[in-house]
Protein backbone atom coordinates (compact mmCIF):
# COMPACT_ATOMS: atom_id res chain seq x y z
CA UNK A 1 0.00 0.00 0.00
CA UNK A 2 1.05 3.98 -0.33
CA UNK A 3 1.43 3.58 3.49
CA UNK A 4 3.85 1.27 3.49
CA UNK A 5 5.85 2.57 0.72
CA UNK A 6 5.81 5.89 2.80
CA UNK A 7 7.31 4.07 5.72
CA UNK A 8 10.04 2.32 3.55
CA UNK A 9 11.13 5.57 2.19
CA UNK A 10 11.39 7.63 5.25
CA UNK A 11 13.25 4.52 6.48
CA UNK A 12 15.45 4.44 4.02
CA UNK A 13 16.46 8.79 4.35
CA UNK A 14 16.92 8.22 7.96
CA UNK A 15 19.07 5.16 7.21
CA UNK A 16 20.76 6.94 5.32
CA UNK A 17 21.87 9.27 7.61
CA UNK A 18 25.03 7.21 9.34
CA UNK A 19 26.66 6.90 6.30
CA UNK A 20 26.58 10.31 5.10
CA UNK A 21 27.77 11.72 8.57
CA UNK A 22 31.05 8.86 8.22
CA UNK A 23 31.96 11.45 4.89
CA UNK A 24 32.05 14.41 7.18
CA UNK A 25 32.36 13.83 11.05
CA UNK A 26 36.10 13.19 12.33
CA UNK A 27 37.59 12.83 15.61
CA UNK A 28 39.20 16.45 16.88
CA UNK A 29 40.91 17.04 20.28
CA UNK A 30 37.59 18.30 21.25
CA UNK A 31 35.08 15.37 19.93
CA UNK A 32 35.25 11.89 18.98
CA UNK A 33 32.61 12.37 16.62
CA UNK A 34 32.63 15.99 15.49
CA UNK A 35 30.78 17.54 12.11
CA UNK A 36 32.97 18.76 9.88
CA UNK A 37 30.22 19.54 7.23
CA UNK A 38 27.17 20.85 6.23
CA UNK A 39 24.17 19.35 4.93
CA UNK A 40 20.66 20.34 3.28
CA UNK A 41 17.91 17.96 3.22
CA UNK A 42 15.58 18.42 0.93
CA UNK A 43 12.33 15.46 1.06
CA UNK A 44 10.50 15.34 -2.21
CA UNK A 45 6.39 14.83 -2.51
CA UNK A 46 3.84 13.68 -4.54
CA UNK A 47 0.86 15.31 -5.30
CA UNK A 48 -0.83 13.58 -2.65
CA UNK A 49 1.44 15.04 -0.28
CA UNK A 50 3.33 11.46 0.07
CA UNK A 51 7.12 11.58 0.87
CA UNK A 52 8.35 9.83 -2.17
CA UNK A 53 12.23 10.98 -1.88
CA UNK A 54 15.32 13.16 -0.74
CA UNK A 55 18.34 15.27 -1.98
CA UNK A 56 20.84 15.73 0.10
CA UNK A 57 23.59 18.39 -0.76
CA UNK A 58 26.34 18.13 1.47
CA UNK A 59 29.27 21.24 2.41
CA UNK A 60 32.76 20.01 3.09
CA UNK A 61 33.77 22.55 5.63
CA UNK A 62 37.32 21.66 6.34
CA UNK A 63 38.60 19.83 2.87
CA UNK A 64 41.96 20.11 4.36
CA UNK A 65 41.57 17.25 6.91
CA UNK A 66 41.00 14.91 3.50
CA UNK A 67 45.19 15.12 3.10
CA UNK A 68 45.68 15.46 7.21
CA UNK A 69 45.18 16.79 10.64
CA UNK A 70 46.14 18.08 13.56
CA UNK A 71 48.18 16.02 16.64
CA UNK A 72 45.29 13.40 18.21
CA UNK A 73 43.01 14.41 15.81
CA UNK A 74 42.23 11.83 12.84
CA UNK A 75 41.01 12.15 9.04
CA UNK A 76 37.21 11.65 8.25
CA UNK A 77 35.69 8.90 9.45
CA UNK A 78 34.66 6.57 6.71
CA UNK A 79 38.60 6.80 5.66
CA UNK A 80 38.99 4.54 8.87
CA UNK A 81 35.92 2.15 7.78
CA UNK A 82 37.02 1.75 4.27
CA UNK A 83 40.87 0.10 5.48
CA UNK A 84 38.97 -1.89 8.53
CA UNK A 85 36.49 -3.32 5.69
CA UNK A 86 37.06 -7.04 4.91
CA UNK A 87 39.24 -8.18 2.34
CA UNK A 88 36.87 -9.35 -0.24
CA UNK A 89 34.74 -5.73 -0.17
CA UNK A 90 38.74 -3.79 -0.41
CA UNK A 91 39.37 -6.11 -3.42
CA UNK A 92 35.94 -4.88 -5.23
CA UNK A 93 37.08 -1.34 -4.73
CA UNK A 94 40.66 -2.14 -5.80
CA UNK A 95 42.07 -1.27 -2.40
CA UNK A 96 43.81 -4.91 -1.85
């Protein structure tokens, strides 16, 4: 039903969320876990009024921790996920 597709697709933006936040958040001598970017959310509708959809556009704020970082501070997180990934997903991405 429209109901349910409504629920998987607010599911899915939410869901979303983690991994877009791993792009921009990084550890700083202040936070483990601190934003380093912007976003903008925008949630698309039909003409029923049904969330059928999002855009995000995200603002790198500090593109200069992509090539380092200050003492006890570390790069962006998903930099970290990517090289604890298994072996097998590195290999798809040509990161063996």
């Amino acid at each position: 039903s429209g109901l349910e597709s409504d629920d998987l697709t607010i599911k899915k933006i939410i869901e979303s969320n983690p991994l877009l936040e791993s792009f921009g958040n990084a550890k700083t001598s202040r936070n483990d876990n601190s934003s380093r970017f912007g976003k903008f959310m925008q949630l698309q509708f039909d003409a029923r009024f049904a969330m059928v959809g999002s855009k995000c556009t995200t603002y790198l704020l500090e593109k200069s921790r992509v090539v380092g970082h200050g003492n006890g501070e570390r790069g962006y997180h998903i930099f970290y996920q990517i090289l604890a990934a298994p072996e097998e997903d590195k290999k798809v991405f040509g990161l063996e």
